[in-house]
N, C-alpha and C. Protein backbone atom coordinates (compact mmCIF):
# COMPACT_ATOMS: atom_id res chain seq x y z
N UNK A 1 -14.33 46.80 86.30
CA UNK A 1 -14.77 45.82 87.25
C UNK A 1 -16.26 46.03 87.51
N UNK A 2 -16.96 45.05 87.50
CA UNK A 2 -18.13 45.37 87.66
C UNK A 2 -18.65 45.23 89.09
N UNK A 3 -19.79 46.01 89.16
CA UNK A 3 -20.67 46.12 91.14
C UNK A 3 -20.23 44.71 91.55
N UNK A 4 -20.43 43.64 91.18
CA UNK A 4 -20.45 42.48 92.50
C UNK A 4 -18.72 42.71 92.53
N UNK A 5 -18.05 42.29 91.53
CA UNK A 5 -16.54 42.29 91.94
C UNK A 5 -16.10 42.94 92.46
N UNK A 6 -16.44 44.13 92.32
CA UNK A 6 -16.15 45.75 93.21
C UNK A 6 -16.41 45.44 94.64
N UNK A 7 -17.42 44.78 95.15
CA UNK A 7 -18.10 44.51 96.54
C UNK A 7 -17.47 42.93 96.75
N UNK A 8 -17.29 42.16 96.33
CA UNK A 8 -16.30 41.09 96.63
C UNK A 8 -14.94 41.61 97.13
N UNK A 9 -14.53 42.29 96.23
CA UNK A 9 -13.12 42.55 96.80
C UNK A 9 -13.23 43.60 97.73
N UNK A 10 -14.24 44.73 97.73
CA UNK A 10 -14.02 44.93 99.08
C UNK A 10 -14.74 44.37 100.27
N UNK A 11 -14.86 43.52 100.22
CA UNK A 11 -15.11 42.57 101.43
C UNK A 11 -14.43 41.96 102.01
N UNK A 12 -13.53 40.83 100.65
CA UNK A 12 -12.30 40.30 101.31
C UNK A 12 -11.47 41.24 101.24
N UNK A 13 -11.33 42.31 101.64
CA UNK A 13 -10.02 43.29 101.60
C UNK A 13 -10.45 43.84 102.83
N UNK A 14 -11.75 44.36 103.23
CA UNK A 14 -12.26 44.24 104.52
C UNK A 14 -12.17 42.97 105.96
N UNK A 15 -12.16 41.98 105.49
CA UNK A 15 -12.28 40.85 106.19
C UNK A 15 -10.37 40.78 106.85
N UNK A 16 -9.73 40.90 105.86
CA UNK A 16 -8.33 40.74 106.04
C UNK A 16 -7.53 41.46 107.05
N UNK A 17 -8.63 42.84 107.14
CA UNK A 17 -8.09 43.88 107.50
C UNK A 17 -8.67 44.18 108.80
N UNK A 18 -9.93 43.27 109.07
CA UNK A 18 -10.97 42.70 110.45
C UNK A 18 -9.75 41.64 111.28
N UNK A 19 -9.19 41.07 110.70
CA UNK A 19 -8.33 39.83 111.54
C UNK A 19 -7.10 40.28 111.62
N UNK A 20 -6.69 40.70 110.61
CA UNK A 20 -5.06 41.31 110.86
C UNK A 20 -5.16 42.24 111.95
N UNK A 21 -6.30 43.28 112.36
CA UNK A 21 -6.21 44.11 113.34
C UNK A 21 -6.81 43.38 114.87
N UNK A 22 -7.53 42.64 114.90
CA UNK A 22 -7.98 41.40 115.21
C UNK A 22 -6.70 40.69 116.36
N UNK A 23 -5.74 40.35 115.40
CA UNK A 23 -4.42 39.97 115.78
C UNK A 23 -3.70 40.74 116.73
N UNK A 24 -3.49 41.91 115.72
CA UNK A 24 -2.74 43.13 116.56
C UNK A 24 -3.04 43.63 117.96
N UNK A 25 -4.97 43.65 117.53
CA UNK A 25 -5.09 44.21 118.74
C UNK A 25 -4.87 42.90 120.14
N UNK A 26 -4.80 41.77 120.20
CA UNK A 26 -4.81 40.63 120.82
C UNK A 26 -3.74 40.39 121.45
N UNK A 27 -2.10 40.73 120.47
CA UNK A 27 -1.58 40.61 121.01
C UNK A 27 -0.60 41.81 121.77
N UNK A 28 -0.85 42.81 121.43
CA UNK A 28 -0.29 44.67 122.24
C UNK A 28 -1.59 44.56 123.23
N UNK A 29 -3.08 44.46 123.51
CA UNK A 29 -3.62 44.77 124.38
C UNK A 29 -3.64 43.43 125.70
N UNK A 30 -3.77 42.23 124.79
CA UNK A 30 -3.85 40.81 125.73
C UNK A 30 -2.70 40.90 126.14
N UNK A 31 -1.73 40.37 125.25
CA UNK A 31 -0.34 40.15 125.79
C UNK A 31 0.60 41.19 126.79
N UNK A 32 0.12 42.67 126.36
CA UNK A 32 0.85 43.59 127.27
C UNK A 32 0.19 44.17 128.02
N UNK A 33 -1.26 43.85 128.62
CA UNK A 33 -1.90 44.53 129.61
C UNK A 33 -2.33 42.84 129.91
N UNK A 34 -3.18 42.29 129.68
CA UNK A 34 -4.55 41.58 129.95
C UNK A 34 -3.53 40.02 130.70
N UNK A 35 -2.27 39.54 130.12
CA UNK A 35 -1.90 38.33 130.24
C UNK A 35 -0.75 38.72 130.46
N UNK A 36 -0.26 39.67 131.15
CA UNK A 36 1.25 40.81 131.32
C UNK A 36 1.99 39.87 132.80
N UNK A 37 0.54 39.68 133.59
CA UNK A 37 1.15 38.62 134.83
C UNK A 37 1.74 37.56 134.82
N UNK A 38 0.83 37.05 134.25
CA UNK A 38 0.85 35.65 134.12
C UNK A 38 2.72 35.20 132.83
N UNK A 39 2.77 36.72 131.90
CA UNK A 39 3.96 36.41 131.02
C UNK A 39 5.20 37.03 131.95
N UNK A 40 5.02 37.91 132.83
CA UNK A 40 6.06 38.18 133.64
C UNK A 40 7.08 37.00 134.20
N UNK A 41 6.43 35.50 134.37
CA UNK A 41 6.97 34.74 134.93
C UNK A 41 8.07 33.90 134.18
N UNK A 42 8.29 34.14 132.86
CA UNK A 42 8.96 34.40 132.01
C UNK A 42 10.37 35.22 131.47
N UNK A 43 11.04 35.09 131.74
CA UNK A 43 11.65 36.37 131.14
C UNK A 43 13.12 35.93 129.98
N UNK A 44 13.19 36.71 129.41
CA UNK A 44 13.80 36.84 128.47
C UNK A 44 15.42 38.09 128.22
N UNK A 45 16.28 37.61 128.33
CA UNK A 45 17.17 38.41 128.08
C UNK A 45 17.33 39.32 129.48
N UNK A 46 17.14 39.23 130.47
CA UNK A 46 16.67 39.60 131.80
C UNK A 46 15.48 40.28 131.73
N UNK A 47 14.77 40.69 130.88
CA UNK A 47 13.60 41.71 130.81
C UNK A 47 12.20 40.11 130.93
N UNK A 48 11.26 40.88 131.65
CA UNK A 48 9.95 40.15 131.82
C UNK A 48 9.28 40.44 130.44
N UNK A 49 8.77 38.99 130.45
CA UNK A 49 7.79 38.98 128.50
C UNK A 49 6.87 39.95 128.34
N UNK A 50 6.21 39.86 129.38
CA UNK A 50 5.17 41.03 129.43
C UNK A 50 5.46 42.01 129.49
N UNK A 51 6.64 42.65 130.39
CA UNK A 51 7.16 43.94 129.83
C UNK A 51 7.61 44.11 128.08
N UNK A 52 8.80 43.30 127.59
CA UNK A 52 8.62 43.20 126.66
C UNK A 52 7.44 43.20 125.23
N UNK A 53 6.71 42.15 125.45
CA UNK A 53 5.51 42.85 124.89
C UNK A 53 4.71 43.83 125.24
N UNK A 54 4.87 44.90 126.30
CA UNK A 54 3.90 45.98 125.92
C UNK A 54 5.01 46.77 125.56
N UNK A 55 6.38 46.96 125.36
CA UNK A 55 7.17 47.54 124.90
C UNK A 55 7.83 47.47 123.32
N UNK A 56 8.28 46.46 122.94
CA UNK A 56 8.50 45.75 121.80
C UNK A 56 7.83 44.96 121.19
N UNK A 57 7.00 44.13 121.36
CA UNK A 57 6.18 43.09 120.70
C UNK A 57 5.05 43.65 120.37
N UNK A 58 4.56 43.87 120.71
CA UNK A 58 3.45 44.70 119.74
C UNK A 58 3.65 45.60 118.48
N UNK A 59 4.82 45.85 118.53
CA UNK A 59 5.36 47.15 117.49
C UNK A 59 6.18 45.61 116.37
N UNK A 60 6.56 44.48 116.86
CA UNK A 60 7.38 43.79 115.84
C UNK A 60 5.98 42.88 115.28
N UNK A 61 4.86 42.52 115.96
CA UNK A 61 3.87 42.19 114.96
C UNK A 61 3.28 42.67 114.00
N UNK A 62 3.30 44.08 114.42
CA UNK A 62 2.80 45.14 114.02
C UNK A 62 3.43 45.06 112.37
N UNK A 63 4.59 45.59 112.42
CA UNK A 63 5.26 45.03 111.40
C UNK A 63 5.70 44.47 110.43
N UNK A 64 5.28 42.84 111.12
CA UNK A 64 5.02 41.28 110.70
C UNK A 64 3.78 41.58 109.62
N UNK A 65 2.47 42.44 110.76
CA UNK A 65 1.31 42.30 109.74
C UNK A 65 1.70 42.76 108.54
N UNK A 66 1.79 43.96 108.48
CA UNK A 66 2.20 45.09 107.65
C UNK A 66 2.35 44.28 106.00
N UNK A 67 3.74 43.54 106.25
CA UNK A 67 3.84 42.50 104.76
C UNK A 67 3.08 41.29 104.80
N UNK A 68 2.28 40.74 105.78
CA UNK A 68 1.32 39.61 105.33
C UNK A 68 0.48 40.55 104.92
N UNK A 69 0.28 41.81 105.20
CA UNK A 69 -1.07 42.93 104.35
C UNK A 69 -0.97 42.86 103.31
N UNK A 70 0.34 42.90 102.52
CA UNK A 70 0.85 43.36 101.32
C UNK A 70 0.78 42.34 100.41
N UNK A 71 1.30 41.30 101.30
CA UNK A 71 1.33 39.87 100.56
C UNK A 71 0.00 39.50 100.23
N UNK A 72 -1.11 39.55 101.26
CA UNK A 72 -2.54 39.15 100.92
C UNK A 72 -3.19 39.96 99.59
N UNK A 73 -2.89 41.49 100.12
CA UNK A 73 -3.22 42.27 99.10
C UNK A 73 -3.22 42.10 97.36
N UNK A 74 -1.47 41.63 97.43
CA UNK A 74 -1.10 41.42 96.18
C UNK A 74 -1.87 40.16 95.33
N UNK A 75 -1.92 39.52 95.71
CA UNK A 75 -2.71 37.83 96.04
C UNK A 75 -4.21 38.36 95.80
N UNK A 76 -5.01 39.58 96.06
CA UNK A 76 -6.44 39.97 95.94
C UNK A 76 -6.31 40.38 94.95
N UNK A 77 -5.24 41.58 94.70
CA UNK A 77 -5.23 42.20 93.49
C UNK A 77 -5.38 41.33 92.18
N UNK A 78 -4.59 40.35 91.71
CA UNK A 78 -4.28 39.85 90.94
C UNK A 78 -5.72 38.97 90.60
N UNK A 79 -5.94 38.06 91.88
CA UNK A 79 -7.35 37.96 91.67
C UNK A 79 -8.74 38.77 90.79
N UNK A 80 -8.53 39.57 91.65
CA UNK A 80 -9.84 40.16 90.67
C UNK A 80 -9.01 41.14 89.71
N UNK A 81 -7.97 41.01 89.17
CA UNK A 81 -7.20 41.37 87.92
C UNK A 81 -6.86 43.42 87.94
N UNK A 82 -6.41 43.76 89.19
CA UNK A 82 -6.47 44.94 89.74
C UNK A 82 -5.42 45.46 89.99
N UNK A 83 -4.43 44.39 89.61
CA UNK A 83 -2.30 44.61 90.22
C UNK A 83 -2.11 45.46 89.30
N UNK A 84 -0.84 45.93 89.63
CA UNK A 84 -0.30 47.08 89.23
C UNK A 84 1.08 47.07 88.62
N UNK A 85 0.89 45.47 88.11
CA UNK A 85 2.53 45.25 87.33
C UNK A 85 2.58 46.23 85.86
């Protein structure tokens, strides 16, 4: 692979990895501290949302990202011809 492709892909492999955490952090810090009041009024299964998300929801996005990582990844790899089939 040559210097620019080398620095392309890690950029968009950087960038992916700027928003996916981006996300994460938005919704475990917003959702379970920052907007925790306002989701309390809510509730779910008898538990308040906002409890819920600073308890569970952050850990099931978390998750979520994890294989859109993998999925994007795979999708980069192949791109700049780097997969590992």
């Amino acid at each position: 692979m040559s210097d620019k492709n080398l620095q392309d892909y890690w950029r968009k492999n950087l960038k992916y990895l700027g928003i996916l955490l981006a996300i994460w952090f938005i919704v475990s810090y917003g959702c379970g501290i920052l907007f925790a009041d306002a989701l309390n009024k809510i509730e779910i299964g008898g538990f308040k949302l906002g409890f819920w998300f600073a308890q569970q929801g952050a850990i099931y996005v978390f998750v979520v990202l994890i294989f859109v990582y993998v999925r994007l990844m795979n999708k980069l790899d192949r791109e700049y011809d780097v997969h590992e089939d």
